[in-house]
PDB file of N, CA and C in Angstrom:
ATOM      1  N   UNK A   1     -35.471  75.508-110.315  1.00  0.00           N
ATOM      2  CA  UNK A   1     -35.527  75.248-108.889  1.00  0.00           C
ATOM      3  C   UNK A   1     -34.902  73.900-108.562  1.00  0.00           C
ATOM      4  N   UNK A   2     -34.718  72.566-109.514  1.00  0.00           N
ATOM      5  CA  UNK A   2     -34.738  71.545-108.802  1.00  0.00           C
ATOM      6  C   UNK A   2     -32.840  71.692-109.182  1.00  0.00           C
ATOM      7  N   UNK A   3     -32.841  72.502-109.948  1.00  0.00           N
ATOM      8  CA  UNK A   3     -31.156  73.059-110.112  1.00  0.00           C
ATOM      9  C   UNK A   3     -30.655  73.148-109.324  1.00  0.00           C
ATOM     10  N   UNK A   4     -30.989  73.998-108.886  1.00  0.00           N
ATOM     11  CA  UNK A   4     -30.433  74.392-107.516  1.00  0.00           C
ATOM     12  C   UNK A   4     -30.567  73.536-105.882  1.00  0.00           C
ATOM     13  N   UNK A   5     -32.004  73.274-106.001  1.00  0.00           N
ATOM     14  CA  UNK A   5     -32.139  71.929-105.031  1.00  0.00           C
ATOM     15  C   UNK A   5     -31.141  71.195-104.868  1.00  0.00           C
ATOM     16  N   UNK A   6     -31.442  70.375-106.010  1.00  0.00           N
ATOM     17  CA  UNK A   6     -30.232  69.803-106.182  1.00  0.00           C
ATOM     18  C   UNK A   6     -28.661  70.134-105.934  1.00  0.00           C
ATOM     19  N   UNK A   7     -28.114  70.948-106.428  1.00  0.00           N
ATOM     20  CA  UNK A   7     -26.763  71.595-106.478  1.00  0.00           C
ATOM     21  C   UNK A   7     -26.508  71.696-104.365  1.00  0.00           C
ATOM     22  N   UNK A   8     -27.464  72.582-104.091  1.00  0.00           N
ATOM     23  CA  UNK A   8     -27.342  72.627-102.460  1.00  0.00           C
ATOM     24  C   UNK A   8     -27.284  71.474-101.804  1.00  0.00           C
ATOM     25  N   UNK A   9     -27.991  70.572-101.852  1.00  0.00           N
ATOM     26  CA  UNK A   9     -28.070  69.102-101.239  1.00  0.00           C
ATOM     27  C   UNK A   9     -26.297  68.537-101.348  1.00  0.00           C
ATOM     28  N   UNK A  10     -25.909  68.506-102.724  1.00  0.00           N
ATOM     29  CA  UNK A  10     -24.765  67.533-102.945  1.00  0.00           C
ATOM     30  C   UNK A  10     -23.654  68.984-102.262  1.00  0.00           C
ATOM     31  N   UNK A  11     -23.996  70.068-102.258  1.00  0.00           N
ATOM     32  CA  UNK A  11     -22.473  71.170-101.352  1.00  0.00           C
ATOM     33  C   UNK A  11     -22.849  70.706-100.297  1.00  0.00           C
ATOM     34  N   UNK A  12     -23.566  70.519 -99.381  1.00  0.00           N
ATOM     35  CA  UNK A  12     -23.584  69.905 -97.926  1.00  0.00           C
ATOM     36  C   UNK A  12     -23.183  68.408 -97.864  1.00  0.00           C
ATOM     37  N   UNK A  13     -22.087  68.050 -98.738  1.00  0.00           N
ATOM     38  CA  UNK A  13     -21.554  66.535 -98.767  1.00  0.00           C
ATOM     39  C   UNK A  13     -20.066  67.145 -99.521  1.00  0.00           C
ATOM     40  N   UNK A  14     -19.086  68.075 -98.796  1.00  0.00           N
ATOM     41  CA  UNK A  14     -18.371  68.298 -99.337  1.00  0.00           C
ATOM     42  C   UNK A  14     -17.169  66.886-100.377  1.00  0.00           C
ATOM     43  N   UNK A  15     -17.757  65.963 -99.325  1.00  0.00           N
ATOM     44  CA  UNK A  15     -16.900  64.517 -99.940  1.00  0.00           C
ATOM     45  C   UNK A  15     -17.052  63.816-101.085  1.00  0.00           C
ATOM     46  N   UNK A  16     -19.101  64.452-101.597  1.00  0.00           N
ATOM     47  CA  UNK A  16     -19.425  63.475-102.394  1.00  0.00           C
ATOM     48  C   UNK A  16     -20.250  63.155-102.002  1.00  0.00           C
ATOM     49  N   UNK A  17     -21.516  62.756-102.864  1.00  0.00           N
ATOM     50  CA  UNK A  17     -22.922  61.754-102.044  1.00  0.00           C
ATOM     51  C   UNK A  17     -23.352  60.885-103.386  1.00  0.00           C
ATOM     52  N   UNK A  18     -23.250  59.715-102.818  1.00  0.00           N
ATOM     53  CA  UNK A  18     -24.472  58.546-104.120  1.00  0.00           C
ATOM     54  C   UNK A  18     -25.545  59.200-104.612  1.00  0.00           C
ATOM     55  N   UNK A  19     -25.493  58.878-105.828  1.00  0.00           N
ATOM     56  CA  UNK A  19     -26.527  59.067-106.470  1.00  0.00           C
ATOM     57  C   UNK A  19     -27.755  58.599-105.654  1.00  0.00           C
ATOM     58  N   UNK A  20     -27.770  57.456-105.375  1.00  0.00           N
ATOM     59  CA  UNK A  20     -29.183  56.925-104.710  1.00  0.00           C
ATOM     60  C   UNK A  20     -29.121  57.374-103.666  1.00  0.00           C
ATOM     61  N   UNK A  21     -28.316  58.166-102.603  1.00  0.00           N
ATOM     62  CA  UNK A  21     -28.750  59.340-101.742  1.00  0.00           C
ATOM     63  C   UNK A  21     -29.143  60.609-101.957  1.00  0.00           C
ATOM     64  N   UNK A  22     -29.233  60.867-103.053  1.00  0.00           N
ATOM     65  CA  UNK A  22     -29.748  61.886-104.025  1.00  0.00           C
ATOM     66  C   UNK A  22     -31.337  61.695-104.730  1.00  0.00           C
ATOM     67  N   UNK A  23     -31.339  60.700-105.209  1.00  0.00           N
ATOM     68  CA  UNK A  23     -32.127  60.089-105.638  1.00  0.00           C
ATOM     69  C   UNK A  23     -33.401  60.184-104.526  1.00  0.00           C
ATOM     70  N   UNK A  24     -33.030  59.658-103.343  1.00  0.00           N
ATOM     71  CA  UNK A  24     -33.972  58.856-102.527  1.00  0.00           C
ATOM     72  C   UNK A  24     -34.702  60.657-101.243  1.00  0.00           C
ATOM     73  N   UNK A  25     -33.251  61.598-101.750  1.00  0.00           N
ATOM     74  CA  UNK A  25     -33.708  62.837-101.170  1.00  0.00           C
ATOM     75  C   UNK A  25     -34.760  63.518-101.876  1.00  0.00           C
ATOM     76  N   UNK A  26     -34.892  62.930-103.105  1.00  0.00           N
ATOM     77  CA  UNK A  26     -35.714  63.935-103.782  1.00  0.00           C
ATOM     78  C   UNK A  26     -37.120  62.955-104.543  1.00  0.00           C
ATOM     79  N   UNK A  27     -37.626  62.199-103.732  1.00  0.00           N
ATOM     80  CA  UNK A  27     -38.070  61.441-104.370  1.00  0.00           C
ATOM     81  C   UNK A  27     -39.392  61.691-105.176  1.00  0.00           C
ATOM     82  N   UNK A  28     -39.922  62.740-104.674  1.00  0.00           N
ATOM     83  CA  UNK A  28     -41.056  63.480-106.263  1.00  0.00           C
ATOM     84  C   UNK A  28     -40.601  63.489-107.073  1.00  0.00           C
ATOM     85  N   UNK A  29     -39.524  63.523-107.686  1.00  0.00           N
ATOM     86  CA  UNK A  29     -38.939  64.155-108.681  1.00  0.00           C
ATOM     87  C   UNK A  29     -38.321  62.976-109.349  1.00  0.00           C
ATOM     88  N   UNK A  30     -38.476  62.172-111.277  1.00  0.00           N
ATOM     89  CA  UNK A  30     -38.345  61.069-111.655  1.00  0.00           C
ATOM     90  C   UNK A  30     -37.009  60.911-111.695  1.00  0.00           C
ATOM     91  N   UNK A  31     -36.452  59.992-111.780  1.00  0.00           N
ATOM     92  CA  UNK A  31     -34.690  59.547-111.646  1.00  0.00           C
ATOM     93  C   UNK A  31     -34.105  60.569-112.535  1.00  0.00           C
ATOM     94  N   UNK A  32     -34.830  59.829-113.678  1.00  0.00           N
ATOM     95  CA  UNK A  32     -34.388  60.333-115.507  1.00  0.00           C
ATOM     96  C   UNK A  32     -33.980  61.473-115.594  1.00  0.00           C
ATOM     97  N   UNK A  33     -35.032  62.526-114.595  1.00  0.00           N
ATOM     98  CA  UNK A  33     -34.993  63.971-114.295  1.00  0.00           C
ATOM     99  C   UNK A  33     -33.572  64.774-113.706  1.00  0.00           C
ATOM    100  N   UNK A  34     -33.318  63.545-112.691  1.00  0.00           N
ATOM    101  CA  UNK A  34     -32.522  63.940-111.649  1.00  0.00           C
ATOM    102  C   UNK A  34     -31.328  64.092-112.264  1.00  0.00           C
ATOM    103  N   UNK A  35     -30.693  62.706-113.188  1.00  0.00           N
ATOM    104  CA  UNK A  35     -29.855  61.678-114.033  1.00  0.00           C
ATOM    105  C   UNK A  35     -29.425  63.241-115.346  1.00  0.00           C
ATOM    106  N   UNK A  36     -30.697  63.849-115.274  1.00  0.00           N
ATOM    107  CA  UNK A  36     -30.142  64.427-116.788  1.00  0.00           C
ATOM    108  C   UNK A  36     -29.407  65.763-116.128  1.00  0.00           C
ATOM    109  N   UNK A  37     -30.431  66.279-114.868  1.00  0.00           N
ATOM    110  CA  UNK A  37     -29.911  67.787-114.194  1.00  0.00           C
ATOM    111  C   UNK A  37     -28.605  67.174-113.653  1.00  0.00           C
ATOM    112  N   UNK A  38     -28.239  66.132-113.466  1.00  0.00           N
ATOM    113  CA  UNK A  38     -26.838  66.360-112.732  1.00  0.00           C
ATOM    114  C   UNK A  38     -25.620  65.961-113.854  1.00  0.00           C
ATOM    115  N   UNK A  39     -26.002  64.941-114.962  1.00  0.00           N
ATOM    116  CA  UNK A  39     -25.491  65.174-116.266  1.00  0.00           C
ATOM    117  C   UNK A  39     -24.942  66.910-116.704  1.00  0.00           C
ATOM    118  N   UNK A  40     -25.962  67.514-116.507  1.00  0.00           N
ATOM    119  CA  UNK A  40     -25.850  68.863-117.139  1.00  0.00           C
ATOM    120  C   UNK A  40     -24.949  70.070-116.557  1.00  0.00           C
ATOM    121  N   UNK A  41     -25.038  69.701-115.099  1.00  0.00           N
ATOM    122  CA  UNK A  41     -24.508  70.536-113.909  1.00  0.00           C
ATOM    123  C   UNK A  41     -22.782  69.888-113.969  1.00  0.00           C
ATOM    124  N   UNK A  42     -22.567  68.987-114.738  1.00  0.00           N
ATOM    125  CA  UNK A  42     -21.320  68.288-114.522  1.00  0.00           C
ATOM    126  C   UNK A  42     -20.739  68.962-116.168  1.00  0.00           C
ATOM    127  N   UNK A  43     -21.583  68.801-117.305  1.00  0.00           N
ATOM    128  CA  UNK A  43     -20.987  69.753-118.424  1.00  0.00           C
ATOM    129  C   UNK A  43     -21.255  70.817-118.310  1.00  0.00           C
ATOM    130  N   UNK A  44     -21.812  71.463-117.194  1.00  0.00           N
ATOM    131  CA  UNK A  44     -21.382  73.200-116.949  1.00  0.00           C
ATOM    132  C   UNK A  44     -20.489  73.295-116.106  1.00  0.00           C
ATOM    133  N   UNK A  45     -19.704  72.343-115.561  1.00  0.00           N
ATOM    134  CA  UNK A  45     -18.487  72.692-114.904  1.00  0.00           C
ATOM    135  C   UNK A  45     -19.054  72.490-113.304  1.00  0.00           C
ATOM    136  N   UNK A  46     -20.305  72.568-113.034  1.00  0.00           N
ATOM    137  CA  UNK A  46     -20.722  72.817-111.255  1.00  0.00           C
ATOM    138  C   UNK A  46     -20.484  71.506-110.590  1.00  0.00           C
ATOM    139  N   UNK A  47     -20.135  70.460-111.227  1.00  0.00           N
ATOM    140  CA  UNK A  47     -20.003  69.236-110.409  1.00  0.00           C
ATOM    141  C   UNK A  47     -19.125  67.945-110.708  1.00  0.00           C
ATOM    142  N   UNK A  48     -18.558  67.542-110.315  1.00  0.00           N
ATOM    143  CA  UNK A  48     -17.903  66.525-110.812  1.00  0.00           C
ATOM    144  C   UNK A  48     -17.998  65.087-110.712  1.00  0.00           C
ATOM    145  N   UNK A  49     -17.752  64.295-111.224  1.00  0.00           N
ATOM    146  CA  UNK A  49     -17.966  63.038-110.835  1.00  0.00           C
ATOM    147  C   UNK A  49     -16.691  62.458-110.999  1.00  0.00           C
ATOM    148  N   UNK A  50     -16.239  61.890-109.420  1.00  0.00           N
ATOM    149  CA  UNK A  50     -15.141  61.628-108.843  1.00  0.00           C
ATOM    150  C   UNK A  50     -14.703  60.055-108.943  1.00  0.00           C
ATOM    151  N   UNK A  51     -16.433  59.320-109.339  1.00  0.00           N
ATOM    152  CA  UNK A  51     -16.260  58.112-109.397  1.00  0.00           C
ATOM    153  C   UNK A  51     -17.687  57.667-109.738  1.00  0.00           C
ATOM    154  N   UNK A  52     -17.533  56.498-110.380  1.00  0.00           N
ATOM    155  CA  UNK A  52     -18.897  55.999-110.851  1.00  0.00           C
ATOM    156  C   UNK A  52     -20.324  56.412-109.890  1.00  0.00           C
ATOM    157  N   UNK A  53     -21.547  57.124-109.936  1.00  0.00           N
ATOM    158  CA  UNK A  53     -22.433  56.854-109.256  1.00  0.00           C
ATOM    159  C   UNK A  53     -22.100  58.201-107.903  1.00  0.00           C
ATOM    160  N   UNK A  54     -21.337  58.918-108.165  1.00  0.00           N
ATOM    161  CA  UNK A  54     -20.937  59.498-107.027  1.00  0.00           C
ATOM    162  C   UNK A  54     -20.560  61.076-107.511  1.00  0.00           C
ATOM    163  N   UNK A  55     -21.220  61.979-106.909  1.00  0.00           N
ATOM    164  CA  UNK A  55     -20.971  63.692-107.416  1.00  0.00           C
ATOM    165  C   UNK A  55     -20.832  64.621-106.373  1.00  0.00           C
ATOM    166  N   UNK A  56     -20.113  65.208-106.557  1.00  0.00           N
ATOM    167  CA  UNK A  56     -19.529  66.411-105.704  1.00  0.00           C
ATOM    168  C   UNK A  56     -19.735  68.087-106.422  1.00  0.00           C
ATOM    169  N   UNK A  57     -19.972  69.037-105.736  1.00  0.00           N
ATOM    170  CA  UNK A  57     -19.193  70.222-105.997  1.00  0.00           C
ATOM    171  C   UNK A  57     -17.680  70.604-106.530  1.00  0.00           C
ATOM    172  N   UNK A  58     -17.711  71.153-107.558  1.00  0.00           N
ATOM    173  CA  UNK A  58     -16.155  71.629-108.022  1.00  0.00           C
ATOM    174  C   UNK A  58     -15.760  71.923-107.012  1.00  0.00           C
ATOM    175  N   UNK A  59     -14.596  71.765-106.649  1.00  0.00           N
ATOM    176  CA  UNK A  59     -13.629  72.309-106.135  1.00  0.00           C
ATOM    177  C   UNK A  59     -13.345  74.097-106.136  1.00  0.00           C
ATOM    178  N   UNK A  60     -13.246  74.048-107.220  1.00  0.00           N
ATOM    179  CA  UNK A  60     -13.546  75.716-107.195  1.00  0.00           C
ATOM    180  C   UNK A  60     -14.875  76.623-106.999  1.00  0.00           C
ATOM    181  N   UNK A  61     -16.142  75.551-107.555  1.00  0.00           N
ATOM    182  CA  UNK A  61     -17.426  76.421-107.460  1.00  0.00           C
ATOM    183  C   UNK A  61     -17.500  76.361-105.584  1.00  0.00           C
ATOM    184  N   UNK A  62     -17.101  74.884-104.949  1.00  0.00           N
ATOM    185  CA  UNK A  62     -17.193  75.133-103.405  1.00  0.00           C
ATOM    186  C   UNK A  62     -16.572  76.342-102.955  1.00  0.00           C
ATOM    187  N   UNK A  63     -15.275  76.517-103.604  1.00  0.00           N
ATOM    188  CA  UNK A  63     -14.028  77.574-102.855  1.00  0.00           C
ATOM    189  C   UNK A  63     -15.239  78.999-103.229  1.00  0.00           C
ATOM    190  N   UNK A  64     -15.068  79.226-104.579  1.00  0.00           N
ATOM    191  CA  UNK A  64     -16.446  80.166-104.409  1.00  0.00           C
ATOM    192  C   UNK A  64     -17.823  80.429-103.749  1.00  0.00           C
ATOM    193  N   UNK A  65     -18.345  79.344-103.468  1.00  0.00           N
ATOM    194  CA  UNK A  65     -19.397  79.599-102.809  1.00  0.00           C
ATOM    195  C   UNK A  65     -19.050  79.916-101.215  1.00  0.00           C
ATOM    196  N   UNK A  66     -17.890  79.118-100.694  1.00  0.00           N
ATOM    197  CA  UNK A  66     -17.671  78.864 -98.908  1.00  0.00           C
ATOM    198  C   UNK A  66     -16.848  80.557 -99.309  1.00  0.00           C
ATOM    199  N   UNK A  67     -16.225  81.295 -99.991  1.00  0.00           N
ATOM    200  CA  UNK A  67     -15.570  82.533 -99.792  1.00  0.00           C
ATOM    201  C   UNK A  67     -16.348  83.638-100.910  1.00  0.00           C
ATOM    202  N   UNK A  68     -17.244  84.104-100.378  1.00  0.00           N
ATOM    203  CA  UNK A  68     -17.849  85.178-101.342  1.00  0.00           C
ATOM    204  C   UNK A  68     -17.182  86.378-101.680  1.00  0.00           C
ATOM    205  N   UNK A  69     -17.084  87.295-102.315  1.00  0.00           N
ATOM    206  CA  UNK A  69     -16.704  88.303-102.976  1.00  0.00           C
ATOM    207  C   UNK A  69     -17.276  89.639-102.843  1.00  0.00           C
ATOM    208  N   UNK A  70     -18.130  89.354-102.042  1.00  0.00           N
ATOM    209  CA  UNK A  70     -19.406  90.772-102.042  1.00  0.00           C
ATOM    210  C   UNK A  70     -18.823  91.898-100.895  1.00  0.00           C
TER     211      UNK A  70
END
């Protein structure tokens, strides 16, 4: 769940959002936690990091998600 939480929050920032706007959205939830799910979401390909401290949606997982297939 916080997978995906997560993942949705940063596609409604097609530009990119700080970590500590991430951070501060989810604040039940421990940094370390946050730090490792978006680590992980970035070696499965779902996110990129464009610049220090800063993560986006692929480019392609957006193009997929904004144009569905169904």
């Amino acid at each position: 769940m916080l997978k995906q939480d997560v993942y949705n929050f940063i596609k409604n920032h097609p530009n990119g959002v700080s970590v500590k706007e991430i951070y501060s959205n989810f604040t039940h939830i421990p940094q370390g936690t946050i730090s490792n799910r978006l680590s992980n979401m970035v070696d499965e390909g779902l996110l990129e990091r464009p610049k220090r401290g800063v993560y986006k949606v692929t480019d392609f997982c957006y193009w997929i998600s904004k144009y569905s297939f169904e």
